[in-house]
Protein backbone atom coordinates (compact mmCIF):
# COMPACT_ATOMS: atom_id res chain seq x y z
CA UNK A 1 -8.70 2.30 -1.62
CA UNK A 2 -10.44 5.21 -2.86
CA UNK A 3 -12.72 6.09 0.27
CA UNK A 4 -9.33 5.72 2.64
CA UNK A 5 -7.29 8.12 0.40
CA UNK A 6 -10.45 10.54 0.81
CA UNK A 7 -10.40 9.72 4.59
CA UNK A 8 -6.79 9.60 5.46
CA UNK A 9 -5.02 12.41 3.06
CA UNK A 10 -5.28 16.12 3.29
CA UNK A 11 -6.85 17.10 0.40
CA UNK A 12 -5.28 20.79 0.31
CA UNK A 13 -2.03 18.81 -0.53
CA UNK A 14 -2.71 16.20 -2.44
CA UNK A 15 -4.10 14.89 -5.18
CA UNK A 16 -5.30 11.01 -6.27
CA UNK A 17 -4.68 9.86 -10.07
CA UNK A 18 -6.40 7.01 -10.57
CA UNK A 19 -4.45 4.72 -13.93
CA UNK A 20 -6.29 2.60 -16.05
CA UNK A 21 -5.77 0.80 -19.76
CA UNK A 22 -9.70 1.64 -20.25
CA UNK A 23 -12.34 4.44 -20.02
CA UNK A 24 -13.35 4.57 -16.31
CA UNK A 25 -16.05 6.97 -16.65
CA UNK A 26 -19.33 4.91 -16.62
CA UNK A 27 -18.55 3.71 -13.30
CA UNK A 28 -21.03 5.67 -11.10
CA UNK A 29 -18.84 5.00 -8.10
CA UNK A 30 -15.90 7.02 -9.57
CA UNK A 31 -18.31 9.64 -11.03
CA UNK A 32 -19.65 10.01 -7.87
CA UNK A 33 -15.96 10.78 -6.23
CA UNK A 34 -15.19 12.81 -9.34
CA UNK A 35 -18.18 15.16 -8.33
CA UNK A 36 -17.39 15.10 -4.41
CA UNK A 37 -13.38 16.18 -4.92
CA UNK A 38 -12.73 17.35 -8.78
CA UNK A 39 -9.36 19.14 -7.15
CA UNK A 40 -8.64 16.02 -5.51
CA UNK A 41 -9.40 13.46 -7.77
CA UNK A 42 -8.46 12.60 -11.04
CA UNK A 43 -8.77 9.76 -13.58
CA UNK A 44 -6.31 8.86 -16.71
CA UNK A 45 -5.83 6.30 -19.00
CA UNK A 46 -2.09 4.78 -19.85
CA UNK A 47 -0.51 5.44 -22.75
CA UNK A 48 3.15 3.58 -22.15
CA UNK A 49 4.92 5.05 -25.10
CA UNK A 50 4.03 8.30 -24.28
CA UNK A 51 4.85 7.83 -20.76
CA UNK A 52 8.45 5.80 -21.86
CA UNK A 53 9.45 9.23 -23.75
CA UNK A 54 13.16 9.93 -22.63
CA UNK A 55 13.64 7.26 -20.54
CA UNK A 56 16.06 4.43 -21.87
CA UNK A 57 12.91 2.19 -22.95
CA UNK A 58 11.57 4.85 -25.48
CA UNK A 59 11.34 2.90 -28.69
CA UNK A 60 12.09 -1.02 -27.36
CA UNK A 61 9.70 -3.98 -28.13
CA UNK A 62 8.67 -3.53 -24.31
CA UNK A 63 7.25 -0.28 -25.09
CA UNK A 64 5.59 -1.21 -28.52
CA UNK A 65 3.46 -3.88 -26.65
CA UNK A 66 5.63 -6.82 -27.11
CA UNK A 67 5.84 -9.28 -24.38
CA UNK A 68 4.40 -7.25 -21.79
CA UNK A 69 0.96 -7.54 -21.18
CA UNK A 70 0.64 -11.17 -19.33
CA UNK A 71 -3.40 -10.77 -18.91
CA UNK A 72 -2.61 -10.89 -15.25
CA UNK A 73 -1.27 -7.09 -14.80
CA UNK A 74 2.23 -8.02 -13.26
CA UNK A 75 4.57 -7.14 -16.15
CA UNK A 76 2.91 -4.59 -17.22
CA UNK A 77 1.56 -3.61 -13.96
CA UNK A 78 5.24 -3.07 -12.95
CA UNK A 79 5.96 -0.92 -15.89
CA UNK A 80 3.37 1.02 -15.78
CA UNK A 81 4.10 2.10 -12.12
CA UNK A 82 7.58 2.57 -12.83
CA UNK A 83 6.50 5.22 -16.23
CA UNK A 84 3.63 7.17 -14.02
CA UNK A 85 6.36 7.87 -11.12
CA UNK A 86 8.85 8.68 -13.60
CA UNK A 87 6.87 10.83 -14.90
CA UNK A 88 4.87 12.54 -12.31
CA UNK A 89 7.20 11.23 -9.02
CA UNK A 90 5.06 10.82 -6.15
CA UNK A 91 3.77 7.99 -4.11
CA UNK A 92 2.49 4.99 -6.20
CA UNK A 93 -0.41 2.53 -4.01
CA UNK A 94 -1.97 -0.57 -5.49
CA UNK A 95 -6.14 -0.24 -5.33
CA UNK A 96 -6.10 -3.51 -2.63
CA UNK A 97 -4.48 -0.90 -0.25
CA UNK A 98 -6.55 0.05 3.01
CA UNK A 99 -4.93 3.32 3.81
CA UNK A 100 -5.45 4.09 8.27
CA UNK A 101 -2.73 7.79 8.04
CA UNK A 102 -1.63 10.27 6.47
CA UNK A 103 1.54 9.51 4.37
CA UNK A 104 3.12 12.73 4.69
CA UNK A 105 5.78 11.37 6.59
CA UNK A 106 6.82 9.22 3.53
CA UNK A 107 6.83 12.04 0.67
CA UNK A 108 10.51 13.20 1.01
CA UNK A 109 11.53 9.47 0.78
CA UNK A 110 12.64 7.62 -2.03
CA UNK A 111 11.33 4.10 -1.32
CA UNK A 112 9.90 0.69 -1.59
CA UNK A 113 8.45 -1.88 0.44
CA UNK A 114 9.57 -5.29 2.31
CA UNK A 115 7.79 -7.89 1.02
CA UNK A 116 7.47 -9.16 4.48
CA UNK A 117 9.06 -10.33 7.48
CA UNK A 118 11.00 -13.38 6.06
CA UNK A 119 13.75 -11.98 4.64
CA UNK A 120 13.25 -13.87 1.14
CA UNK A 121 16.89 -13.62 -0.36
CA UNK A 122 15.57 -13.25 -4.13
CA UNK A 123 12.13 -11.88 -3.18
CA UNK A 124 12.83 -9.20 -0.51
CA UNK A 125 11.35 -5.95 -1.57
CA UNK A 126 7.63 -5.19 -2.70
CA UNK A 127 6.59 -2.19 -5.03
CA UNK A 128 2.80 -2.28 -3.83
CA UNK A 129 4.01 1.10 -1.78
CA UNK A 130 6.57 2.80 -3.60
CA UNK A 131 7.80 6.41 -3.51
CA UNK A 132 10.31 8.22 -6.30
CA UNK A 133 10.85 11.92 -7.37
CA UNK A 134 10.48 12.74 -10.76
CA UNK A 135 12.79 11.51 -13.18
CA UNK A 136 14.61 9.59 -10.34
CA UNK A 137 18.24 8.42 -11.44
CA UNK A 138 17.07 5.46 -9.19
CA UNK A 139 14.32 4.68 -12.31
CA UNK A 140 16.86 5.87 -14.65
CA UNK A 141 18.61 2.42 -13.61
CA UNK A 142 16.19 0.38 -13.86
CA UNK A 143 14.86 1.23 -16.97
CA UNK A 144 18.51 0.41 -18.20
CA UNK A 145 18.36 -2.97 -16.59
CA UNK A 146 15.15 -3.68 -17.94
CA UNK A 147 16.40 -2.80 -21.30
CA UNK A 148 20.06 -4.66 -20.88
CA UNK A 149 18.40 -7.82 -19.32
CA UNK A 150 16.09 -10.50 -20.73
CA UNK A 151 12.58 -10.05 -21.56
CA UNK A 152 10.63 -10.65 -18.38
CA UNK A 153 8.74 -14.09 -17.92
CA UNK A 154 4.64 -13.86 -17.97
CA UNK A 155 3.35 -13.32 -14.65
CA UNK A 156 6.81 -12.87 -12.61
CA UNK A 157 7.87 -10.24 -10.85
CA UNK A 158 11.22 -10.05 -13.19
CA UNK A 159 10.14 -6.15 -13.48
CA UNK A 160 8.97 -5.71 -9.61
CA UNK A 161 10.62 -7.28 -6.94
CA UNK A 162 13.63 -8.98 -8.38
CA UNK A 163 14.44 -5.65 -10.56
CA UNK A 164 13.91 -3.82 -7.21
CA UNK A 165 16.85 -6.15 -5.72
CA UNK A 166 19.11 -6.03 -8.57
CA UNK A 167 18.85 -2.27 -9.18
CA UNK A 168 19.68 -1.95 -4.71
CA UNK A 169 22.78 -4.34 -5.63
CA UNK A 170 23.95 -2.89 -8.13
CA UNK A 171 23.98 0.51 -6.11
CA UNK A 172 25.70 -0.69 -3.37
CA UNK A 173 28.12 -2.75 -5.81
CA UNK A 174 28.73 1.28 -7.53
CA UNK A 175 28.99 2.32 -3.40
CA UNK A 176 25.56 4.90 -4.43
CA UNK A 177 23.32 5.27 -1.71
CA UNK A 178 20.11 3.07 -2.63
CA UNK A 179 16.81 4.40 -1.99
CA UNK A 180 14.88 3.04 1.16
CA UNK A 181 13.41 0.53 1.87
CA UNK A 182 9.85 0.88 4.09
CA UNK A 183 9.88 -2.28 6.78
CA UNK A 184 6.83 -4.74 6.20
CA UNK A 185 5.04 -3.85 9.14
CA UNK A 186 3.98 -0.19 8.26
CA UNK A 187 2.18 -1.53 5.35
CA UNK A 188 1.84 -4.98 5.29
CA UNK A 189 1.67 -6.10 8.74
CA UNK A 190 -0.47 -8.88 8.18
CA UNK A 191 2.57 -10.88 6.14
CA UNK A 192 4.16 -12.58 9.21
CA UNK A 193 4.57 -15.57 11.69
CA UNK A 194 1.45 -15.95 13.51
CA UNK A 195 2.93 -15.03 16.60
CA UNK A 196 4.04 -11.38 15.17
CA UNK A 197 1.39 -10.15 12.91
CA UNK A 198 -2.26 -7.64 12.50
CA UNK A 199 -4.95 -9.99 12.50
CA UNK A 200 -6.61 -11.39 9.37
CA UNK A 201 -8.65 -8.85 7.93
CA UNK A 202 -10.87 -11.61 6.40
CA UNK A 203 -11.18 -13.47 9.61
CA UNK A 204 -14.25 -12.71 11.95
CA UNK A 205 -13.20 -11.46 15.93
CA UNK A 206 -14.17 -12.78 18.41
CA UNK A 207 -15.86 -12.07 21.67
CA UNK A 208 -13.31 -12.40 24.70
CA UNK A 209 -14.78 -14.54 28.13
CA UNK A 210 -11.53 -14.64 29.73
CA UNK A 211 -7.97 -12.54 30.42
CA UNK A 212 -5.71 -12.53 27.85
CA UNK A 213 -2.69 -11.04 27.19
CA UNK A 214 -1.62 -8.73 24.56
CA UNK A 215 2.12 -8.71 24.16
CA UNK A 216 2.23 -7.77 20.43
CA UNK A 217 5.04 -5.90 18.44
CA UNK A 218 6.38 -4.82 22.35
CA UNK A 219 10.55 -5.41 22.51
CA UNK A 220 11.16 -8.11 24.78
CA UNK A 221 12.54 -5.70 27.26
CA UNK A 222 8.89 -4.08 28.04
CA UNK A 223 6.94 -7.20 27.61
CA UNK A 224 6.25 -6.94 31.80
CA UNK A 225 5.86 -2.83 31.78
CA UNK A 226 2.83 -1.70 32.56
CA UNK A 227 1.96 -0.96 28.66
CA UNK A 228 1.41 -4.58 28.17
CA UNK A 229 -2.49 -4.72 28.34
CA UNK A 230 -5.14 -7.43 30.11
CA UNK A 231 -8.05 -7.59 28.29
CA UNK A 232 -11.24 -7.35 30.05
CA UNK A 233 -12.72 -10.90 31.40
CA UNK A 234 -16.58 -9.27 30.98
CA UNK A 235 -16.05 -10.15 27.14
CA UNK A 236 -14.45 -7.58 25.46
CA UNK A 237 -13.58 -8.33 21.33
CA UNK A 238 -10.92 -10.15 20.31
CA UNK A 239 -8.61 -11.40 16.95
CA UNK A 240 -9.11 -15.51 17.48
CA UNK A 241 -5.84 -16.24 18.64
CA UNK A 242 -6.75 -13.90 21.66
CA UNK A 243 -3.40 -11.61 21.15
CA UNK A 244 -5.20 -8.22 19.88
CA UNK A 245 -7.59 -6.33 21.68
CA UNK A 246 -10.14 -5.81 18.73
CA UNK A 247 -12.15 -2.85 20.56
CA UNK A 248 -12.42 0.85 19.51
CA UNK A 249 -9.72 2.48 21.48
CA UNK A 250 -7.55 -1.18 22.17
CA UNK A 251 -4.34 -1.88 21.05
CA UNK A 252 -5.13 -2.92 17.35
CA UNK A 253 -7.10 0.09 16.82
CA UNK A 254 -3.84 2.22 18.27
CA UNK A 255 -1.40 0.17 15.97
CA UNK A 256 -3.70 0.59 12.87
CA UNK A 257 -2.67 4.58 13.63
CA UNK A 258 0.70 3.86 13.89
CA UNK A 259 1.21 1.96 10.45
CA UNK A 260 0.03 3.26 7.08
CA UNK A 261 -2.12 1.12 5.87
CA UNK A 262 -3.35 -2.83 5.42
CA UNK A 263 -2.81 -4.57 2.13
CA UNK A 264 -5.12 -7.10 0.92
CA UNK A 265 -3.02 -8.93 -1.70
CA UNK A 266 -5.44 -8.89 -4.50
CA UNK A 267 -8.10 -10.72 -2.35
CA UNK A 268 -10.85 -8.82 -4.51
CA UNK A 269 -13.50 -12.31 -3.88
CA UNK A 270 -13.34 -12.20 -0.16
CA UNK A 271 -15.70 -9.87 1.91
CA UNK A 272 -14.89 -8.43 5.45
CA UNK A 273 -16.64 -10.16 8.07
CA UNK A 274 -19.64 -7.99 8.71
CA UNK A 275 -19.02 -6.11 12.42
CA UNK A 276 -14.95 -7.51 12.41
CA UNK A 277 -12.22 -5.52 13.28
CA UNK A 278 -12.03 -3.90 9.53
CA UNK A 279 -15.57 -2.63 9.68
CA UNK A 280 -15.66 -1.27 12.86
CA UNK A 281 -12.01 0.18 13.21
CA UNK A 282 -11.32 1.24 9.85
CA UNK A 283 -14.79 0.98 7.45
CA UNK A 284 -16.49 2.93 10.06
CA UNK A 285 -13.93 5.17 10.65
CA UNK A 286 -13.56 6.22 7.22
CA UNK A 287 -17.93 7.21 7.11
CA UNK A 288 -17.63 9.01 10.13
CA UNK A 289 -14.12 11.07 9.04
CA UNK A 290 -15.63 12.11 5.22
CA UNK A 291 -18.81 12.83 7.15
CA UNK A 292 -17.41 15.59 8.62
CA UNK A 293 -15.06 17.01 6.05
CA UNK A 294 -17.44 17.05 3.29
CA UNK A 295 -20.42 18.43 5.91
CA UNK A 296 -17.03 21.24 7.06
CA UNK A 297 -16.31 21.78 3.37
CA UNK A 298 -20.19 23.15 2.30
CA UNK A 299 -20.72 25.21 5.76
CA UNK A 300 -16.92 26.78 4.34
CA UNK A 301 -17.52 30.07 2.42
């Protein structure tokens, strides 16, 4: 996450705040990006009552420590995200977030995320991606239905995605304009049938021996224009299911700068295949692109 915030986000206007319950400082990796961008980069440790000042949860059991931490970072994970927006407003991204653009286009928005392309009816929304101003009367009422409702089950997403749905109900129920809702695929297009998804980024690519066609993510009514795409029969690289063109320049690397980003779903065990479709398209990408803006940024008087 850190290297594609670095690679993707103009540093003139923005900034990365990096949360933790500990003392990150030992880590030589973050020292080493606290040293490359100190007006970029910045690391802080949680303090939840001192973050839950003013808002409707000042002074509950939730905010004294009760009941929230489930060892697993969900509950409290959810508050805490909640608190640091509220505080600060801004865009909130989970660390198992590849980022492949800018997200300038996203700042103005109020927002969170489809969960994915299923249309879950109680699990619809996702708050891996989310975006509020500060002190947000959208977190306003959520803090007051996490205070009015019961105390939220370990591990469960009582205080992420199912809050997210009943605070969007309860807006429309009021007829208040609820805040956005980003559509799976700009962030999360791997969460989908197999015939309308990115390709596994923990799946190796393949080399292609014969034509295939790539129809992906096209409306029906263009799926015979001439932006549908053969891929070459001399063995050009391919996802396994032979539907994206895996090559620099093909239509996967296109789409990756069309979406914001790929999340990994807390897949922290699994490595990219070496010379896949992550390494070379976005890995890769990332060296060469901080390459030249740090080399830009010490030839700049």
């Amino acid at each position: 996450m850190l290297r594609s915030f670095f690679a993707t986000q103009p540093r003139s206007a923005s900034k990365l705040i990096l949360w933790s319950n500990g003392d990150l400082l030992p880590n030589p990796i973050l020292s080493n990006f606290l040293t490359r961008y100190p007006q970029s980069f910045e690391l802080r440790a949680v303090d939840i009552p001192e973050l839950a000042k003013g808002t409707p949860l000042e002074g509950t059991d939730y905010i004294n420590g009760s009941g929230v931490n489930d060892k697993k970072a969900w509950v409290d994970g959810d508050l805490i995200r909640l608190l640091v927006v509220w505080n600060d407003g801004g865009i909130w991204v989970d660390m198992d977030m590849l980022l492949t653009r800018s997200l300038d286009p996203l700042w103005e928005h109020e927002f969170v995320i489809q969960w994915d392309c299923y249309d879950k009816p109680l699990q619809p929304f996702n708050g891996a991606l989310l975006s509020f101003h500060k002190h947000s009367p959208y977190l306003c009422l959520m803090f007051e239905i996490m205070k009015l409702s019961p105390a939220p089950k370990p591990a469960s997403t009582d205080w992420g995605s199912l809050l997210y749905l009943k605070t969007y109900r309860t807006l429309l129920h009021l007829s208040i304009p609820p805040f956005r809702i980003l559509p799976w695929c700009f962030i999360d297009g791997v969460s989908c049938r197999l015939d309308n998804r990115l390709p596994d980024p923990f799946v190796p690519d393949v080399s292609s021996s014969r034509r295939s066609l790539i129809q992906r993510w096209l409306p029906s009514s263009k799926r015979n224009e001439s932006s549908t795409k053969l891929l070459s029969p001399r063995g050009g690289r391919t996802d396994p299911a032979r539907r994206w063109s895996t090559e620099p320049g093909g239509d996967l690397d296109k789409v990756l700068g069309m979406v914001f980003g790929v999340h990994l779903h807390n897949r922290w065990e699994k490595e990219f295949p070496k010379d896949g479709w992550v390494d070379r398209l976005v890995l890769r990408k990332y060296d060469r692109v901080l390459g030249r803006r740090d080399s830009d940024e010490q030839e700049s008087p």
